[in-house]
Protein backbone atom coordinates (compact mmCIF):
# COMPACT_ATOMS: atom_id res chain seq x y z
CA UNK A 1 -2.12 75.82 -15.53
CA UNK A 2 -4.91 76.23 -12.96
CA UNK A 3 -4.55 78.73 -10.19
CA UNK A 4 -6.42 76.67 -7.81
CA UNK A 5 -4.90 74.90 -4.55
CA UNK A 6 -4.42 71.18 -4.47
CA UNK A 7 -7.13 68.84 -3.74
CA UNK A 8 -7.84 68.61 0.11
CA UNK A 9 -6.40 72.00 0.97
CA UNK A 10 -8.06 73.61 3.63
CA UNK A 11 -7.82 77.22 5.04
CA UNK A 12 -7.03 77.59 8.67
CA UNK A 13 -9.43 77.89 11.05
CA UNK A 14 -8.59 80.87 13.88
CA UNK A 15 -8.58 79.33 17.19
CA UNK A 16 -10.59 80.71 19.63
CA UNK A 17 -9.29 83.82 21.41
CA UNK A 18 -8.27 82.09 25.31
CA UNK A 19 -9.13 84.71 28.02
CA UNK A 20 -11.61 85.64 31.34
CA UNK A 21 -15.03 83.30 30.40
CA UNK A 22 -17.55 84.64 28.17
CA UNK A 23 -20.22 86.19 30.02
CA UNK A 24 -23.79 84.26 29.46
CA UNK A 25 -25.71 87.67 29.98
CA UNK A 26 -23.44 89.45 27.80
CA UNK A 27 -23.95 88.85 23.79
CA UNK A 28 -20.60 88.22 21.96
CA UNK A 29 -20.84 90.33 18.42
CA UNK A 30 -19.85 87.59 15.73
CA UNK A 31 -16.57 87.19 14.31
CA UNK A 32 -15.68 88.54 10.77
CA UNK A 33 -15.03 85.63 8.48
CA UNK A 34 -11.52 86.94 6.89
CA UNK A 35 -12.27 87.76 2.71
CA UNK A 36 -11.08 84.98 0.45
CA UNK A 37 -7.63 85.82 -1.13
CA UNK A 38 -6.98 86.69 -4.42
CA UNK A 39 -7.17 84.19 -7.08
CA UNK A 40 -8.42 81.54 -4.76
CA UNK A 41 -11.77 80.11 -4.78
CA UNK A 42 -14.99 80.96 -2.95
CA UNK A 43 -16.35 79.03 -0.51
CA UNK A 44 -19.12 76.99 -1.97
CA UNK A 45 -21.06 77.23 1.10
CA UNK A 46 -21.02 81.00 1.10
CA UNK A 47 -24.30 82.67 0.19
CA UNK A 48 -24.11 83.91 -3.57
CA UNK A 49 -20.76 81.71 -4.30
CA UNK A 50 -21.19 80.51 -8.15
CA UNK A 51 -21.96 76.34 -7.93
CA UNK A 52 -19.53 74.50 -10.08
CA UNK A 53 -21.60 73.89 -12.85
CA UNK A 54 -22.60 78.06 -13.97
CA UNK A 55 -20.07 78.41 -16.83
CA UNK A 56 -18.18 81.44 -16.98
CA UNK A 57 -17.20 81.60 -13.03
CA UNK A 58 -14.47 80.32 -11.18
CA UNK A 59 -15.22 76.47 -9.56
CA UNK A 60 -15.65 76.72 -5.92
CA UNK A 61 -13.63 75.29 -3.19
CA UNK A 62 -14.95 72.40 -1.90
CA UNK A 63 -13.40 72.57 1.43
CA UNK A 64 -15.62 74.32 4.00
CA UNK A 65 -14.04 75.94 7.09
CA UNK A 66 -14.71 75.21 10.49
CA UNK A 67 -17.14 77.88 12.49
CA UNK A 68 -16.41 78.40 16.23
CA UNK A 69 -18.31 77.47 18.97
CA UNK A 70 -21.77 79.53 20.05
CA UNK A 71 -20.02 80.54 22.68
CA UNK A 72 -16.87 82.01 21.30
CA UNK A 73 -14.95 80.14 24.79
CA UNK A 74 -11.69 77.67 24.14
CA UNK A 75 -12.91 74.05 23.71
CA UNK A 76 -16.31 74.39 21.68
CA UNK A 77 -16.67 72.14 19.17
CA UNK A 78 -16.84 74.31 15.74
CA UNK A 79 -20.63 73.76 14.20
CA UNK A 80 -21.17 74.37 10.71
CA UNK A 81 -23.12 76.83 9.01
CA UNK A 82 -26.68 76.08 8.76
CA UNK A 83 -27.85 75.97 5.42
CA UNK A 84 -31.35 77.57 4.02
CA UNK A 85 -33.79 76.27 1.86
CA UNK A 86 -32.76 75.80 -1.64
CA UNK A 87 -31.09 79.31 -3.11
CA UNK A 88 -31.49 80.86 -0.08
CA UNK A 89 -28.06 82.23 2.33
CA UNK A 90 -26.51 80.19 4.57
CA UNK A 91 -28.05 81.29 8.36
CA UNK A 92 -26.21 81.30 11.26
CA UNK A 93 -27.04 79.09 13.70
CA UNK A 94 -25.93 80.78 17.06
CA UNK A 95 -25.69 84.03 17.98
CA UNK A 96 -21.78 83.32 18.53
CA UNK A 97 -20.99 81.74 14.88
CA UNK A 98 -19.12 83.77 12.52
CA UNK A 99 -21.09 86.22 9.54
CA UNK A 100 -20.66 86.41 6.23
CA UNK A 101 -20.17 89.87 5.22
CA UNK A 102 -21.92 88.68 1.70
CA UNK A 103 -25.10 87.78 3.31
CA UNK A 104 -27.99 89.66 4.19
CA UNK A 105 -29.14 90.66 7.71
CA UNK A 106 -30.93 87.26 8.76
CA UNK A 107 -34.30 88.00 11.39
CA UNK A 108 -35.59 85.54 12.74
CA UNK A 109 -39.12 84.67 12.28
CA UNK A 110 -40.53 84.30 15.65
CA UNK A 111 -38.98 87.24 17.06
CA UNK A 112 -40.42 90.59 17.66
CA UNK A 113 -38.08 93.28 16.91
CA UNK A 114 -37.90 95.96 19.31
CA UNK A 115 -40.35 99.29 18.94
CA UNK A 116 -39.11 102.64 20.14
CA UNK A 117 -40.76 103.50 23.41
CA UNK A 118 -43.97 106.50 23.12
CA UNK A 119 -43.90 109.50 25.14
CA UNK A 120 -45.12 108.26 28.36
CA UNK A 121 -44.74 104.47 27.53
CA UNK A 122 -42.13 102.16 27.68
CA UNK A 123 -40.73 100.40 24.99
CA UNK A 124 -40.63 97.10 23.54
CA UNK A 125 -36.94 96.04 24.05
CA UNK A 126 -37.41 93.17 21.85
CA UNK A 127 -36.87 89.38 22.51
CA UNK A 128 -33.36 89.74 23.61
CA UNK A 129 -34.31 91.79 26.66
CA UNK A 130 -36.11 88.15 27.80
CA UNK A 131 -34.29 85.26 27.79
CA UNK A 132 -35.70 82.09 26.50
CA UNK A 133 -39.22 84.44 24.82
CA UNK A 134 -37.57 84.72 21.31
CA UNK A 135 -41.12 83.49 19.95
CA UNK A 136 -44.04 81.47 19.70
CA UNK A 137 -42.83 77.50 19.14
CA UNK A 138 -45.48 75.33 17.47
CA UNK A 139 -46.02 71.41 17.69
CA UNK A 140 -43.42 70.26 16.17
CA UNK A 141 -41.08 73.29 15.84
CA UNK A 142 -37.88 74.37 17.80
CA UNK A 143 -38.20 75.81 21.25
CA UNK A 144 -38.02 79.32 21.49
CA UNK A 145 -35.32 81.69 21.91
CA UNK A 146 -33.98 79.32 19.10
CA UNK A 147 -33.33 79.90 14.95
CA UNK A 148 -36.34 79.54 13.10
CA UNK A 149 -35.46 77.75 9.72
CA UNK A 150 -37.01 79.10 7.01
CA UNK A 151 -38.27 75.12 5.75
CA UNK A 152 -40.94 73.76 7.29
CA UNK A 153 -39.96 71.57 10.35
CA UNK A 154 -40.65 67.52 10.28
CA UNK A 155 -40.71 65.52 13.40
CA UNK A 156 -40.34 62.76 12.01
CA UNK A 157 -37.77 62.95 9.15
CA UNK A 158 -38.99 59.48 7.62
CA UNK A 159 -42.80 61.02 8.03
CA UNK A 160 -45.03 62.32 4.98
CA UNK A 161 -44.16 66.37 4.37
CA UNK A 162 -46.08 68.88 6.79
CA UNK A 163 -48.99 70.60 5.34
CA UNK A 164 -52.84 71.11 4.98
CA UNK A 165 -54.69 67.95 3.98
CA UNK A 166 -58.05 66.81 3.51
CA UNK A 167 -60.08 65.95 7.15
CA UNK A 168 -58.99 62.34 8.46
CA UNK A 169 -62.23 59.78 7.56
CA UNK A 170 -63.11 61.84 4.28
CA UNK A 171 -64.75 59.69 1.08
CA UNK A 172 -66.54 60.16 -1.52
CA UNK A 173 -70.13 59.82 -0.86
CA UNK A 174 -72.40 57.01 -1.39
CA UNK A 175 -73.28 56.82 -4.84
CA UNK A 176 -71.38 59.58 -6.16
CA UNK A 177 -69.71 58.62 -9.39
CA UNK A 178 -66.79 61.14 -8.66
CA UNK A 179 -64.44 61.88 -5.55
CA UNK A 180 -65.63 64.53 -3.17
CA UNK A 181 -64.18 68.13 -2.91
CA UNK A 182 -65.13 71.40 -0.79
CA UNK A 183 -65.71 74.72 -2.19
CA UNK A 184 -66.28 77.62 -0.57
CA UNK A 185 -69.69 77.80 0.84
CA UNK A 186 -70.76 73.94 0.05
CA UNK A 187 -70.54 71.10 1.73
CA UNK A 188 -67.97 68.52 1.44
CA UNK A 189 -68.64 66.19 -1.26
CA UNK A 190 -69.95 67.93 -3.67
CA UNK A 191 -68.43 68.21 -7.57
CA UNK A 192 -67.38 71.04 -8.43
CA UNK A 193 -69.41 71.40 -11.55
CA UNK A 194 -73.07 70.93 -9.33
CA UNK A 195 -74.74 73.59 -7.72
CA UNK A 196 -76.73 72.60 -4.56
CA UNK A 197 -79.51 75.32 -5.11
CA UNK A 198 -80.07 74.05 -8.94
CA UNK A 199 -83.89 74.13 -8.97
CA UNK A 200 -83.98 71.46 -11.39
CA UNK A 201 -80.84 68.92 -10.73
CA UNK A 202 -80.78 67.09 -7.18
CA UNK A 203 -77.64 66.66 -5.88
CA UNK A 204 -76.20 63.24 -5.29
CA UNK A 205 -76.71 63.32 -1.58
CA UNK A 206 -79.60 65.23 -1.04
CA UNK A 207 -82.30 61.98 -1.38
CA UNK A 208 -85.50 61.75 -2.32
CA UNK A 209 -86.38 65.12 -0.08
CA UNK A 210 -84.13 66.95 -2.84
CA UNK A 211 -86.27 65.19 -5.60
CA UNK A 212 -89.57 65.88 -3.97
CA UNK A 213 -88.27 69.81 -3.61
CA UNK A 214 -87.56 70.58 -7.13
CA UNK A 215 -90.19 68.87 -8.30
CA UNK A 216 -92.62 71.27 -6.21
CA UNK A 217 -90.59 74.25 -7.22
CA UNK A 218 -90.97 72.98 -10.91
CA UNK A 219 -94.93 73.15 -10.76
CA UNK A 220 -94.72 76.16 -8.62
CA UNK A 221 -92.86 77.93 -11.51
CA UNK A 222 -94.74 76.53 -14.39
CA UNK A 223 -98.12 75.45 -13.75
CA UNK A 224 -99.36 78.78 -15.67
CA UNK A 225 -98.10 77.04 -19.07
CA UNK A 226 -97.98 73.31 -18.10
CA UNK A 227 -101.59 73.06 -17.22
CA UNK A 228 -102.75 74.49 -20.93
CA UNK A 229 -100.43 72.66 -22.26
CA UNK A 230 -101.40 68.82 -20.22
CA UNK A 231 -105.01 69.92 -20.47
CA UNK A 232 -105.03 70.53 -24.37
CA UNK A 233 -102.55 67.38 -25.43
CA UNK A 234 -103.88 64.78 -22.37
CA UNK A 235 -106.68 65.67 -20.86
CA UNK A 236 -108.73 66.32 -24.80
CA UNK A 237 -107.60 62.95 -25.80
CA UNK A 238 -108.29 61.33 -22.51
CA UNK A 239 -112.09 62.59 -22.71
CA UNK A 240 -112.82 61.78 -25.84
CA UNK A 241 -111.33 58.20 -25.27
CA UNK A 242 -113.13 57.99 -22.51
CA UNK A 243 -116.55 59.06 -24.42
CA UNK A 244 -115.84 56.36 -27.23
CA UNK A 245 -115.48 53.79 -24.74
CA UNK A 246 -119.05 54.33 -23.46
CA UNK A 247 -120.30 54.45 -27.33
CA UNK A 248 -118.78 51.53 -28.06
CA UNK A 249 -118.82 48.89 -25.12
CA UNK A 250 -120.50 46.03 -25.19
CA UNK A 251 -123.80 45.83 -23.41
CA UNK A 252 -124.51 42.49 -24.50
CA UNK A 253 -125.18 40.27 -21.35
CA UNK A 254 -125.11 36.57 -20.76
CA UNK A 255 -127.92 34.16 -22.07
CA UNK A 256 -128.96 31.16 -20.98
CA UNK A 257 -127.23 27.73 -22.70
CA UNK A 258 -129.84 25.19 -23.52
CA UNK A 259 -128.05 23.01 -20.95
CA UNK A 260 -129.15 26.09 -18.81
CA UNK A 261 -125.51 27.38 -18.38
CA UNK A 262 -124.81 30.64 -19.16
CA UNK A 263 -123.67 31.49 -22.45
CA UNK A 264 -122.13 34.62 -24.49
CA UNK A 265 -125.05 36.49 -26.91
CA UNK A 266 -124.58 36.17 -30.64
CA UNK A 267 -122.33 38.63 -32.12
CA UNK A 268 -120.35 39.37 -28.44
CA UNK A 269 -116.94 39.01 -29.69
CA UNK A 270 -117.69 41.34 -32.71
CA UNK A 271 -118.20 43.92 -30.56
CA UNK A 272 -115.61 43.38 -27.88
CA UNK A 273 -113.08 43.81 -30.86
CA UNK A 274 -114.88 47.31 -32.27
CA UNK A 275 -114.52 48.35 -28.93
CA UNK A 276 -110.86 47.84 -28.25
CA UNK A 277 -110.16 48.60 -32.34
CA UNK A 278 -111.80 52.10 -31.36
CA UNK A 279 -109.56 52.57 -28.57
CA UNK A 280 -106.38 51.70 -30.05
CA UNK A 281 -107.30 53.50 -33.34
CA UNK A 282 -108.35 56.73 -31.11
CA UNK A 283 -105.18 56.45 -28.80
CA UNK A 284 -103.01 56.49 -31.98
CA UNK A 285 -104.50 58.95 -33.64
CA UNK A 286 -104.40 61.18 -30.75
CA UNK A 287 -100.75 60.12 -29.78
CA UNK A 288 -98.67 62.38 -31.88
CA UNK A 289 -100.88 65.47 -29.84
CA UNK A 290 -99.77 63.88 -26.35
CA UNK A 291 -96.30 63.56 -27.25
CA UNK A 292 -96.32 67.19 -28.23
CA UNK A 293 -97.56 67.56 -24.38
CA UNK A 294 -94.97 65.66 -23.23
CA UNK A 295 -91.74 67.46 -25.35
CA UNK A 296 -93.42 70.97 -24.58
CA UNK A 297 -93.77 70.06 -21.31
CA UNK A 298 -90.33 69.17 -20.49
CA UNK A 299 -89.03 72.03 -22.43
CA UNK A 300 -90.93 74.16 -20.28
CA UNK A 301 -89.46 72.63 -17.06
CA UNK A 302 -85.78 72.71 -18.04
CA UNK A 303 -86.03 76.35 -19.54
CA UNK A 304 -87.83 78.00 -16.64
CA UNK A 305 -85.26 75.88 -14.46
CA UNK A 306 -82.73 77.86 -16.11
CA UNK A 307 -84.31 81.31 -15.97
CA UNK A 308 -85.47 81.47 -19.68
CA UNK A 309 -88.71 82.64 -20.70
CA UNK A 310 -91.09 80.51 -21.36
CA UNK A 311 -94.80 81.00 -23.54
CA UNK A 312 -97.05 78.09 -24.45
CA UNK A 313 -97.41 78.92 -28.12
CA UNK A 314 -93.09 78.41 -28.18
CA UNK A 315 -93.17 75.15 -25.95
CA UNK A 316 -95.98 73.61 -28.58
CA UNK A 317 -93.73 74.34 -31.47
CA UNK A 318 -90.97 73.02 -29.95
CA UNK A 319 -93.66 70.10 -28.94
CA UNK A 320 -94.35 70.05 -32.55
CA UNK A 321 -90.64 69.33 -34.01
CA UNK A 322 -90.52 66.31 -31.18
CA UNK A 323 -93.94 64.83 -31.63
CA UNK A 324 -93.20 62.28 -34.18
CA UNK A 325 -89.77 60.66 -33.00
CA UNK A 326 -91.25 61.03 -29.29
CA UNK A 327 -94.04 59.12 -30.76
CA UNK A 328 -92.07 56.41 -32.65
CA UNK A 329 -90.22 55.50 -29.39
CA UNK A 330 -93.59 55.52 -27.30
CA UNK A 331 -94.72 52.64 -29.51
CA UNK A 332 -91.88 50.60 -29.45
CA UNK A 333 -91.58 51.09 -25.21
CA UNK A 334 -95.33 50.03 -25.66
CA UNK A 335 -94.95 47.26 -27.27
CA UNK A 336 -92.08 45.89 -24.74
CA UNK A 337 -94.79 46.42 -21.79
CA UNK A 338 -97.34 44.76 -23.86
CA UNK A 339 -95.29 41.82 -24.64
CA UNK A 340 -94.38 41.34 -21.21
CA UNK A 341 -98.04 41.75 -19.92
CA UNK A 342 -98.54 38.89 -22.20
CA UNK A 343 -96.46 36.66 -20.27
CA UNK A 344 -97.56 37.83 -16.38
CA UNK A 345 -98.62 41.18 -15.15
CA UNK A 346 -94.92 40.71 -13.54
CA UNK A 347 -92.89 41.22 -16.40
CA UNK A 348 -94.40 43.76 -17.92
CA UNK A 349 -94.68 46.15 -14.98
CA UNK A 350 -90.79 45.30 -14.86
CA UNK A 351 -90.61 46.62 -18.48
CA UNK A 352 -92.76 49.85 -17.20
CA UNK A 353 -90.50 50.65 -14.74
CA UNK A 354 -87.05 49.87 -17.04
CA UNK A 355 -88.08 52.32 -19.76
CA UNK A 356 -89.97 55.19 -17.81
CA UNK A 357 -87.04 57.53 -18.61
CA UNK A 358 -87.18 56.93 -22.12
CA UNK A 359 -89.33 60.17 -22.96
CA UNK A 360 -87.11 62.57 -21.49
CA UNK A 361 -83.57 60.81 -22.71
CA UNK A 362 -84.44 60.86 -26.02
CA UNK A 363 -85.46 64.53 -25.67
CA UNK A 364 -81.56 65.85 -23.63
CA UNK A 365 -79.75 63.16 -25.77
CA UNK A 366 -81.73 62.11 -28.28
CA UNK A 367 -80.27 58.60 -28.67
CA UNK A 368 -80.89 55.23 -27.69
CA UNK A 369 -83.43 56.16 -25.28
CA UNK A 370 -84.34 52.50 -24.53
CA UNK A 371 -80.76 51.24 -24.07
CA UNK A 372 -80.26 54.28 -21.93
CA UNK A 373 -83.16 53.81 -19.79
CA UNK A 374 -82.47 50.17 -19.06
CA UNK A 375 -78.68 51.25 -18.26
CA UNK A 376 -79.76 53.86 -16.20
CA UNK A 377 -82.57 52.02 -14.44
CA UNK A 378 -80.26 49.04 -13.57
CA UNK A 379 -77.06 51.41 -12.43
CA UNK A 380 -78.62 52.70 -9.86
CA UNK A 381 -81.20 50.55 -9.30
CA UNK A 382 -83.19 51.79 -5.95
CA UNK A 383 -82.69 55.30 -6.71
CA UNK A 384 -84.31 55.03 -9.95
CA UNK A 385 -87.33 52.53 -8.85
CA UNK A 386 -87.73 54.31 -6.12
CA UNK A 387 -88.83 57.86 -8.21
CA UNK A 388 -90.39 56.12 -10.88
CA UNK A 389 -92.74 54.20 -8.00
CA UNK A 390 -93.68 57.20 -6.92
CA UNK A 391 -94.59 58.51 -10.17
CA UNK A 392 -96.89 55.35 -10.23
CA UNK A 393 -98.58 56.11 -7.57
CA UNK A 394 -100.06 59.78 -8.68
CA UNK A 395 -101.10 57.51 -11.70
CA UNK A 396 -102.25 54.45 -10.19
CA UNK A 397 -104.58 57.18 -7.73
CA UNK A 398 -105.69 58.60 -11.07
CA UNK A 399 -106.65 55.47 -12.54
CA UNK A 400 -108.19 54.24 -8.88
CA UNK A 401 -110.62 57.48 -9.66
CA UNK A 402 -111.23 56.32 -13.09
CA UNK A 403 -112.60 53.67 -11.72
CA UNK A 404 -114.83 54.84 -9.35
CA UNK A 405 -116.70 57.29 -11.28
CA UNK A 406 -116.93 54.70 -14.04
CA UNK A 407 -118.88 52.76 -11.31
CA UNK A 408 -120.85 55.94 -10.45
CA UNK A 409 -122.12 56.52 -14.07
CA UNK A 410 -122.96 52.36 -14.45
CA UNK A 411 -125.07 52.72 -11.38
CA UNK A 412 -126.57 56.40 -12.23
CA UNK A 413 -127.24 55.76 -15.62
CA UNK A 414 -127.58 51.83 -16.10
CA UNK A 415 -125.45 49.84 -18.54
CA UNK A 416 -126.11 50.99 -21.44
CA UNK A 417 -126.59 54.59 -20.98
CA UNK A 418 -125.75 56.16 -24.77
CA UNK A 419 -129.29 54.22 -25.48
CA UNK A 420 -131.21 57.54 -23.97
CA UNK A 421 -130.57 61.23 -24.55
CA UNK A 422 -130.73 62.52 -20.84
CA UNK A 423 -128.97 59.43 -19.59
CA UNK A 424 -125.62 60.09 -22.31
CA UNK A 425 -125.38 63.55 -21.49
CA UNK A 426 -125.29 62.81 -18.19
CA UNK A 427 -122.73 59.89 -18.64
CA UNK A 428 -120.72 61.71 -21.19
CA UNK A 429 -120.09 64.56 -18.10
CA UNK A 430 -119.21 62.14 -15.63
CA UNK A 431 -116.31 60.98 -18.04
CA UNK A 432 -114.98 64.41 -19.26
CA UNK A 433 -115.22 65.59 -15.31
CA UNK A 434 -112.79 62.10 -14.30
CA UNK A 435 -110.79 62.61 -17.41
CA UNK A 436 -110.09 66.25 -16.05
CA UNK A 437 -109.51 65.23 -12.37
CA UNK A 438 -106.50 63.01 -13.69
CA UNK A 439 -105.05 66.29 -15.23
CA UNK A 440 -102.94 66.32 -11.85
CA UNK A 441 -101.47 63.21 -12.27
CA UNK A 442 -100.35 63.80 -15.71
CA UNK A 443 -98.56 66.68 -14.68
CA UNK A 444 -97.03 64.80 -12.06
CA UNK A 445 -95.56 62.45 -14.20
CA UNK A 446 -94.04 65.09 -16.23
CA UNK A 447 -92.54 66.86 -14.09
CA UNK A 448 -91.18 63.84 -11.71
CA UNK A 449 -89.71 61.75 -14.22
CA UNK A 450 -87.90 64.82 -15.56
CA UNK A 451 -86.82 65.59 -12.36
CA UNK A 452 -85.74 61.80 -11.56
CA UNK A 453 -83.45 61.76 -14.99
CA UNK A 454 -81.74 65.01 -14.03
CA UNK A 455 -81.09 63.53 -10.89
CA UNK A 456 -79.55 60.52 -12.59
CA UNK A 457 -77.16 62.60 -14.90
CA UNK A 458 -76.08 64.38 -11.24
CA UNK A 459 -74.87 60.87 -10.22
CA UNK A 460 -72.71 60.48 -13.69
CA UNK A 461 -70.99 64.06 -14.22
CA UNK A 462 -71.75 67.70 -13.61
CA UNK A 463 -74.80 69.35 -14.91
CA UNK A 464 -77.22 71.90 -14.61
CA UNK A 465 -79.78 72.83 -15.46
CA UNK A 466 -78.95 75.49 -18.54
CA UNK A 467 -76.76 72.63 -19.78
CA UNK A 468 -80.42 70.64 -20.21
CA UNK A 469 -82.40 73.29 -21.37
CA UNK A 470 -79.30 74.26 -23.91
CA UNK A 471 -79.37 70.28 -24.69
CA UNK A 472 -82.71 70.77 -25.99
CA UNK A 473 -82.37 72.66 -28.60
């Protein structure tokens, strides 16, 4: 047989004691709530009664007694206990309610208790010496002099929950392939895995100024071992191209037809294909050399990027062991450009611009560099064309010099000036001297196209730039 009371059996509630009117300036101590009696149940709404459910205690009582008014005076309606947050006592909720002699001391929040008074000074009587300054009340929060709940406080009970959250109006930024966040010291916006003062990766939202800044910082670091290094792999091969083609170009001029026209010399076409045949012979030969440039290069870039040391007898055998697949994919890319010269200029330059990241994705990734490039170059379309232009135009000024000493040396040293001793010395300096003033735009091209494909792996994930001088290898 249980011990408990029958269902709906409630424990009477003391009425209040009838007498003179409470005084409002006078507090009322708080009534003792009487001790359960033995072998009956706790009150569930007690702080530290067991809940039904915890085996091994005695159920609780669901019934929940009535609490007098604030007041203590005849004719308040009894309030109920206020309840805490979950597992937390039961607080009163007027100074006039009864106390638990189970629960701890409950202070409120916004109060300030009261200080002793210092020799000379007087005290702090607390917040019950001033009626109505029991605290500080917040937007949104009781009115002080009032409890404090220890849960936060909604206005609107049907409203999302009260806390920090992110400023109103905040996105993701254009072309960011991720969501935004803040850390400490950045700007919002920015991944967590980037660093805005990575000298070698631009940040999605720092723009072409970001590009044009690490590319300066990468030539200001490394122009010590780049400039051996684009002077021995370009600028040698460049010359002695250069020299061949005034060897071997055709001098033959037009003769006049029998009709009168003007007609090509005997043997013209023989020597218009030795000269190209030289060229393309010379330009393969010496195109293992330049993409050891290009490989040692970029691996001086990333690793100085990174705070590595660099020397230029490592970055040429590192050139060396990426030379021949760095090669392979430079003839294929040049064939594709080729091809599509073949059709219109149009096409082709297209094809130039597509697969200008090909060199350095095939050295970070070493796969697909072609797919990759074309991927890449149509993603983000204006962001890549835009670099890559610019990259153009350090080569199309080089090439716009080209031709203007070329024209110098024809009118120095006449058309055919390898016929003469004096006049081929003189013609071979002119083209080593233009062959070394593009030196410039060769390192330009390194160093902004590697710049331009870190920028692009920004826009798809973290990265820095140890992560592409570890990719390396």
């Amino acid at each position: 047989m249980s011990d408990l009371p029958p269902s709906g059996a409630t424990e009477p509630v003391p009425p209040a004691s009838p007498g003179v009117p409470a005084d409002p300036t006078r507090s009322t101590p708080p009534a003792a709530v009487p001790a359960p009696a033995s072998g009956h149940a706790a009150d569930p709404t007690a702080p530290g009664s067991p809940t039904p459910t915890d085996p091994g205690r005695p159920v609780a009582d669901p019934a929940v007694p009535a609490q007098p008014g604030p007041s203590g005076s005849p004719g308040s309606p009894a309030v109920p206990a206020q309840p805490g947050p979950s597992g937390s006592p039961a607080v009163p909720a007027q100074p006039g309610e009864a106390a638990n002699p189970a629960a701890p001391p409950h202070q409120e929040w916004s109060a300030y208790p009261a200080t002793p008074a210092q020799p000379g000074a007087p005290g702090n009587p607390g917040p019950s010496a001033y009626p109505g300054s029991g605290g500080f009340a917040a937007p949104g929060q009781p009115a002080a002099g009032g409890p404090q709940p220890w849960y936060p406080y909604r206005t609107d009970p049907a409203g999302p929950p009260q806390g920090w959250t992110w400023p109103a109006g905040a996105a993701p930024l254009p072309g960011a392939a991720y969501p935004g966040y803040a850390l400490p010291g950045q700007a919002y916006g920015w991944h967590p895995g980037l660093d805005p003062q990575d000298p070698l990766v631009t940040p999605p939202h720092a723009g072409v100024g970001g590009w044009f800044s690490r590319c300066g910082g990468a030539l200001r670091r490394g122009w010590r071992q780049l400039l051996p290094i684009m002077l021995l792999t370009q600028t040698v091969p460049a010359a002695v191209i250069a020299v061949l083609s005034l060897a071997f170009a055709p001098t033959d001029q037009p003769v006049p037809g029998p009709n009168g026209a003007p007609a090509l010399p005997d043997g013209y076409f023989e020597h218009i294909f030795a000269f190209y045949g030289v060229v393309l012979l010379a330009a393969l030969i010496f195109g293992p050399l330049q993409s050891t440039g290009w490989a040692a290069g970029t691996w001086v870039v990333a690793r100085q990027a990174a705070g590595e040391p660099v020397g230029v007898g490592a970055a040429l055998r590192y050139g060396l062991r990426r030379a021949l697949g760095l090669w392979g994919w430079t003839l294929v890319v040049s064939l594709l450009i080729t091809v599509g010269a073949c059709f219109c200029l149009l096409p082709g330059l297209y094809a130039a611009f597509a697969f200008a990241l090909f060199g350095p994705i095939y050295l970070f990734e070493r796969q697909e560099p072609i797919g990759r490039a074309w991927r890449m170059f149509h993603q983000r379309f204006g962001m890549v064309l835009g670099r890559v232009a610019l990259v153009m135009c350090a080569l199309i000024a080089a090439a716009v010099l080209d031709g203007v000493l070329g024209a110098v040396n024809q009118l120095a040293f006449g058309v055919d000036p390898m016929g003469a001793p004096g006049t081929a010395t003189g013609a071979v300096a002119v083209a080593v001297v233009g062959a070394v003033l593009a030196t410039p735009a060769y390192l330009a091209q390194l160093v902004g196209l590697v710049a331009a494909y870190a920028e692009q792996r920004a826009q798809e994930g973290p990265v820095n730039a140890a992560r592409l001088a570890a990719e390396l290898g």
